[in-house]
Protein backbone atom coordinates (compact mmCIF):
# COMPACT_ATOMS: atom_id res chain seq x y z
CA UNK A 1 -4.56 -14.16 10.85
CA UNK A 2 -7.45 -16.15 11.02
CA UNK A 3 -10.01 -13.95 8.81
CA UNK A 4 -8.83 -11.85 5.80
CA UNK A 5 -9.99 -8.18 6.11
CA UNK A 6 -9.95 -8.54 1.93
CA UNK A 7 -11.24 -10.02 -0.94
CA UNK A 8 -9.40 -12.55 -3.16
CA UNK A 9 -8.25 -10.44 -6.38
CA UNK A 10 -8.03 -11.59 -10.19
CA UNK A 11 -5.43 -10.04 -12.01
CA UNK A 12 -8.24 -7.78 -14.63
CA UNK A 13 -7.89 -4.31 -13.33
CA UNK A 14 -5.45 -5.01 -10.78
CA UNK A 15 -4.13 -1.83 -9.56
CA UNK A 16 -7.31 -0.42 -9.28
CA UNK A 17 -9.14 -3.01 -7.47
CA UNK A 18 -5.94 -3.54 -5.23
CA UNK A 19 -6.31 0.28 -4.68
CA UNK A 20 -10.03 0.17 -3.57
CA UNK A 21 -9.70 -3.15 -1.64
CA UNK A 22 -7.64 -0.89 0.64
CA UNK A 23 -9.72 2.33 0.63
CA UNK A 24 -12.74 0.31 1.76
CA UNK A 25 -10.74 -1.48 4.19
CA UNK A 26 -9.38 1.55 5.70
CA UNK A 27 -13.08 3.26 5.77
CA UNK A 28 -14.53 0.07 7.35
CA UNK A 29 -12.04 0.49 10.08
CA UNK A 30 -10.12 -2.72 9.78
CA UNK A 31 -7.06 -1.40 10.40
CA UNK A 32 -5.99 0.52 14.13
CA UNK A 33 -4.67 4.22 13.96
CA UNK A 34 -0.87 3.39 13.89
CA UNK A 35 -0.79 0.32 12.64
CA UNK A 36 2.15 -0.57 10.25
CA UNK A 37 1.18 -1.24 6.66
CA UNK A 38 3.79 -3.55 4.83
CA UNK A 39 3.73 -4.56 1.35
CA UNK A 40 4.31 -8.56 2.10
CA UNK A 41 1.59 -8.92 4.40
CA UNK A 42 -1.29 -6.91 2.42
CA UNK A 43 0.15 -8.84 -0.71
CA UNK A 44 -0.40 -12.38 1.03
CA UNK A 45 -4.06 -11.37 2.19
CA UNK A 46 -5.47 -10.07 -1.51
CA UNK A 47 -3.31 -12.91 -3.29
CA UNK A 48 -1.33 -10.43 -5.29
CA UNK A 49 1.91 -9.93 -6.45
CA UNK A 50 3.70 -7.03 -3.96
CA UNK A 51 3.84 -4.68 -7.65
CA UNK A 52 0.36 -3.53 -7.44
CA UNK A 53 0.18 -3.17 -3.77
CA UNK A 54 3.79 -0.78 -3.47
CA UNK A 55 1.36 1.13 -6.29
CA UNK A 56 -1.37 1.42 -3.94
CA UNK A 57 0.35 2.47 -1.10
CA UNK A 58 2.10 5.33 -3.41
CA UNK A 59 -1.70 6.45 -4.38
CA UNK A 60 -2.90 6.59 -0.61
CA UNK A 61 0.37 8.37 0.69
CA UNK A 62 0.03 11.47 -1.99
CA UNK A 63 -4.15 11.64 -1.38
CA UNK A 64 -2.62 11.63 2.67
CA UNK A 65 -4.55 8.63 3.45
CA UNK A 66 -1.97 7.13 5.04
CA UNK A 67 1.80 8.51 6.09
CA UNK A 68 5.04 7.13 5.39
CA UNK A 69 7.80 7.30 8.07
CA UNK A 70 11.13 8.36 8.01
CA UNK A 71 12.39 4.04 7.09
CA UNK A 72 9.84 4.26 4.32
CA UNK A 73 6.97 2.39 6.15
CA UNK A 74 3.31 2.85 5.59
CA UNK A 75 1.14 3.57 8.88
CA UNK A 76 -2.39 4.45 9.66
CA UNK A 77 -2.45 8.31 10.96
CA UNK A 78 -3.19 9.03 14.07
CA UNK A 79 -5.31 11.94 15.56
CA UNK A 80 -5.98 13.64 18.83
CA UNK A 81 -9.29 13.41 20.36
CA UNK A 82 -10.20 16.86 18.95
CA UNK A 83 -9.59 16.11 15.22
CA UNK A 84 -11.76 12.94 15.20
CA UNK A 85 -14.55 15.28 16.84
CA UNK A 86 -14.40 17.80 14.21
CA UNK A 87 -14.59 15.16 11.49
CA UNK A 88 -17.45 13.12 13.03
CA UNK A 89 -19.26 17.00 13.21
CA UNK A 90 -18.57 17.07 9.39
CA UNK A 91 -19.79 13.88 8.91
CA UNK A 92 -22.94 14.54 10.62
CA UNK A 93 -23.72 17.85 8.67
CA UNK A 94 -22.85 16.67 5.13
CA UNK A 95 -24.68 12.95 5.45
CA UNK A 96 -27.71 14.91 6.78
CA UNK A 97 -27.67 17.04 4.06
CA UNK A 98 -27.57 13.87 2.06
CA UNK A 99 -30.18 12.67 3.54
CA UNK A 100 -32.14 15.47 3.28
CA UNK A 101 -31.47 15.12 -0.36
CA UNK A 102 -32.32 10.96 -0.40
CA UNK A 103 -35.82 12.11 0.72
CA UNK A 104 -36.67 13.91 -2.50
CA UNK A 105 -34.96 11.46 -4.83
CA UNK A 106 -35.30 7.91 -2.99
CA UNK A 107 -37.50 5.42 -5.00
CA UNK A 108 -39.41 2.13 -3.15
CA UNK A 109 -36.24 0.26 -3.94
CA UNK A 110 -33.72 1.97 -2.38
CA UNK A 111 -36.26 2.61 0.42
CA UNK A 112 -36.71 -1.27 0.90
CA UNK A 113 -32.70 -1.59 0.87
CA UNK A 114 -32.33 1.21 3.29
CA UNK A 115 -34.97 -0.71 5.68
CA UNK A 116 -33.21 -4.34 5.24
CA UNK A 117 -29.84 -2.46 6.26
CA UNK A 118 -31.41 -1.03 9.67
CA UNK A 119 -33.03 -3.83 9.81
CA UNK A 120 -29.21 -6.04 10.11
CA UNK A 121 -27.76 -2.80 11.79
CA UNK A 122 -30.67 -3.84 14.57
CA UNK A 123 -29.68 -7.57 14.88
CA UNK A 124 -25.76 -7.26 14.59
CA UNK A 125 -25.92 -4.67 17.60
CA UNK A 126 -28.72 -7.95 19.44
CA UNK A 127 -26.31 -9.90 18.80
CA UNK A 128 -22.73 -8.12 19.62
CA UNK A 129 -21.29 -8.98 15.97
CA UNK A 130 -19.40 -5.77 15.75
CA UNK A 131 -17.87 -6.45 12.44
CA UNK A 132 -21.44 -7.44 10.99
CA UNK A 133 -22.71 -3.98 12.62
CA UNK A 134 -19.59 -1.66 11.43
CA UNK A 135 -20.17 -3.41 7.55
CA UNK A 136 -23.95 -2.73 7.55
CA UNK A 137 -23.41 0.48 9.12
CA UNK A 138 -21.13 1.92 6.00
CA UNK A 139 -23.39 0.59 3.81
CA UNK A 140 -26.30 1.73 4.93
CA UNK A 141 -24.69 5.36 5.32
CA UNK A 142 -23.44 4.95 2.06
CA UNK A 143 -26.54 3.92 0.27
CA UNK A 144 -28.09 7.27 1.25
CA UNK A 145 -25.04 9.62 0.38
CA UNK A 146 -25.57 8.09 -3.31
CA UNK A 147 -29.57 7.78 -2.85
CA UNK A 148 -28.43 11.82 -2.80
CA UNK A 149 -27.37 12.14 -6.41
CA UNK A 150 -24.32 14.14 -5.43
CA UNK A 151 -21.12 13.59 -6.85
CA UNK A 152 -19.22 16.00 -5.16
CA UNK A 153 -20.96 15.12 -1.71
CA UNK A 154 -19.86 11.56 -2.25
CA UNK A 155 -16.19 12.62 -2.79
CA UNK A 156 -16.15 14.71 1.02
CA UNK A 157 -18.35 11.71 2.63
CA UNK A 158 -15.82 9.29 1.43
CA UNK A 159 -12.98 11.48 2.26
CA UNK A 160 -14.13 11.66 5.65
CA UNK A 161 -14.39 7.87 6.31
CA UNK A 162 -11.17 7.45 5.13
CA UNK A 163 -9.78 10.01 8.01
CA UNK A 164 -12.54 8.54 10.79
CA UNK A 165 -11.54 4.74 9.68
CA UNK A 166 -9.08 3.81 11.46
CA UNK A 167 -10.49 5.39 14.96
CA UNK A 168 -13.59 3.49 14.13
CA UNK A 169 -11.55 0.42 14.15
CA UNK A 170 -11.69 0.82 17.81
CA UNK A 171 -15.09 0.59 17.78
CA UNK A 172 -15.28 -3.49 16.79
CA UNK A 173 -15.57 -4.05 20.38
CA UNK A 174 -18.68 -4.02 22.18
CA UNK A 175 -22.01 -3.16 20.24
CA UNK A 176 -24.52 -4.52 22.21
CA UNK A 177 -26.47 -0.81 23.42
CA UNK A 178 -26.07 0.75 19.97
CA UNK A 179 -29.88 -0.60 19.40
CA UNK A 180 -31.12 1.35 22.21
CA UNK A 181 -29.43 4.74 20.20
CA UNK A 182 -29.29 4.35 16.48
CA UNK A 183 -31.92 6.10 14.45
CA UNK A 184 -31.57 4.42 11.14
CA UNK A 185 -35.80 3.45 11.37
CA UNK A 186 -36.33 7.12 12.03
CA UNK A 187 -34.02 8.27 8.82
CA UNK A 188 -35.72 5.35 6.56
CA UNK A 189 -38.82 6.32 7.29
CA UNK A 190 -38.44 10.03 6.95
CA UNK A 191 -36.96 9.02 3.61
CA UNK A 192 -40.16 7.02 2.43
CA UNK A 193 -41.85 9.83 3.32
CA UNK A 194 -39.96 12.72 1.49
CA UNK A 195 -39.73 14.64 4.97
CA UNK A 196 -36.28 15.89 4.10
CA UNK A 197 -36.01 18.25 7.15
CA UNK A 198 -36.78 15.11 9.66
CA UNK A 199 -34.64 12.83 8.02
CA UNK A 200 -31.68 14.98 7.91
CA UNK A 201 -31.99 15.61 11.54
CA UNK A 202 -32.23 11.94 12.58
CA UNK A 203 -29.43 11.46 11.00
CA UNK A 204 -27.46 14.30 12.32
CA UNK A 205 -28.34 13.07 15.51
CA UNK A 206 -27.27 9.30 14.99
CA UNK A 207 -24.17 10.29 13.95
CA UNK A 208 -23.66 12.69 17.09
CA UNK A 209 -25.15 9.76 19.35
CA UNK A 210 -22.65 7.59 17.79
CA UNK A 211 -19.94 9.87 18.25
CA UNK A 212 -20.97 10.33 21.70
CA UNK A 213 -20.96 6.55 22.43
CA UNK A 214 -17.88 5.49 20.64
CA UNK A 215 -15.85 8.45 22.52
CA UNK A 216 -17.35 7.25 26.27
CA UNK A 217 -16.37 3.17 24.76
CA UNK A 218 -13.11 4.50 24.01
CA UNK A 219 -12.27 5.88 27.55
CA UNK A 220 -13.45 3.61 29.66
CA UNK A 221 -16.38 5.49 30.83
């Protein structure tokens, strides 16, 4: 493999950070629905021992992050067409909500972070970097969802990009147009602004457009 999808790992904390190397890879959608998990191989890319990844896997299997078959292998769900819908529809109502939130809590520093991200989600979709645009894209998300204040919000966001992840991986393919359709100025702007109602609704909507163009990439259409 010619790029890790991981960080290299010092042995402090190991479980845990061997743990959330692996949740954040899953939620950046660097690993396929269906794809085969084995200890060996996610060992050799984080530079571990396989002890604290067999741990990790046993965390993610009972928080049904991932499955395990029948032989004992870890995969990537998979879900119909229909269950990614519903959670991208989820997505779109809570991260509004966050963002409607941001908007009455956001100070000029997390504003001027928010407007660097769009700024890169802008010139990785230019330039057809879809792993730059999927990377800025989560963080930029994820920097209002905190900007929000909400602990338990955090929690469903996060549970939801752990479902949507691995669909999304299908998504590191051709980013050129998603300029033309993203609304992250609009959001960021609403946000320096403390229009709540505005930014929630751009963001409903970029999620929706997102969905909308990720489904038609997807098929073909």
């Amino acid at each position: 493999m010619s790029r890790t999808r991981f960080h290299k790992i010092s042995r402090e904390t190991l479980h845990d950070r061997v743990y959330g190397e692996l949740r954040a890879a899953i939620m950046a959608g660097r690993f396929a629905p269906g794809e085969r998990l084995t200890v060996r191989g996610i060992a050799e890319e984080l530079g571990v021992s396989a002890m604290p990844v067999r741990a990790a896997f046993t965390r993610l299997v009972s928080e049904r992050i991932v499955t395990q078959n029948a032989a004992g292998g870890i995969e990537l769900p998979e879900m119909t067409r229909d269950e990614y819908l519903e959670r991208f529809e989820l997505r779109a109502l809570l991260e509004g909500r966050a963002a409607e939130m941001a908007a009455s809590r956001a100070n000029e520093r997390v504003v001027a972070k928010l407007r660097k991200l769009a700024q890169a989600l802008t010139e990785a979709s230019l330039s057809g970097d879809a792993h730059a645009y999927v990377s800025a894209n989560k963080k930029f998300k994820f920097e209002i969802v905190e900007a929000a204040g909400s602990v338990p919000l955090m929690d469903l966001v996060e549970r939801l990009w752990l479902q949507i992840g691995p669909f999304m991986h299908l998504f590191q393919t051709d980013v050129r147009h998603q300029a033309e359709i993203d609304r992250h100025d609009q959001v960021v702007e609403a946000i320096a602004r403390s229009d709540g109602k505005t930014a929630r609704l751009e963001l409903e909507r970029d999620i929706r457009d997102g969905m909308d163009f990720l489904i038609r990439t997807t098929d073909g259409s």
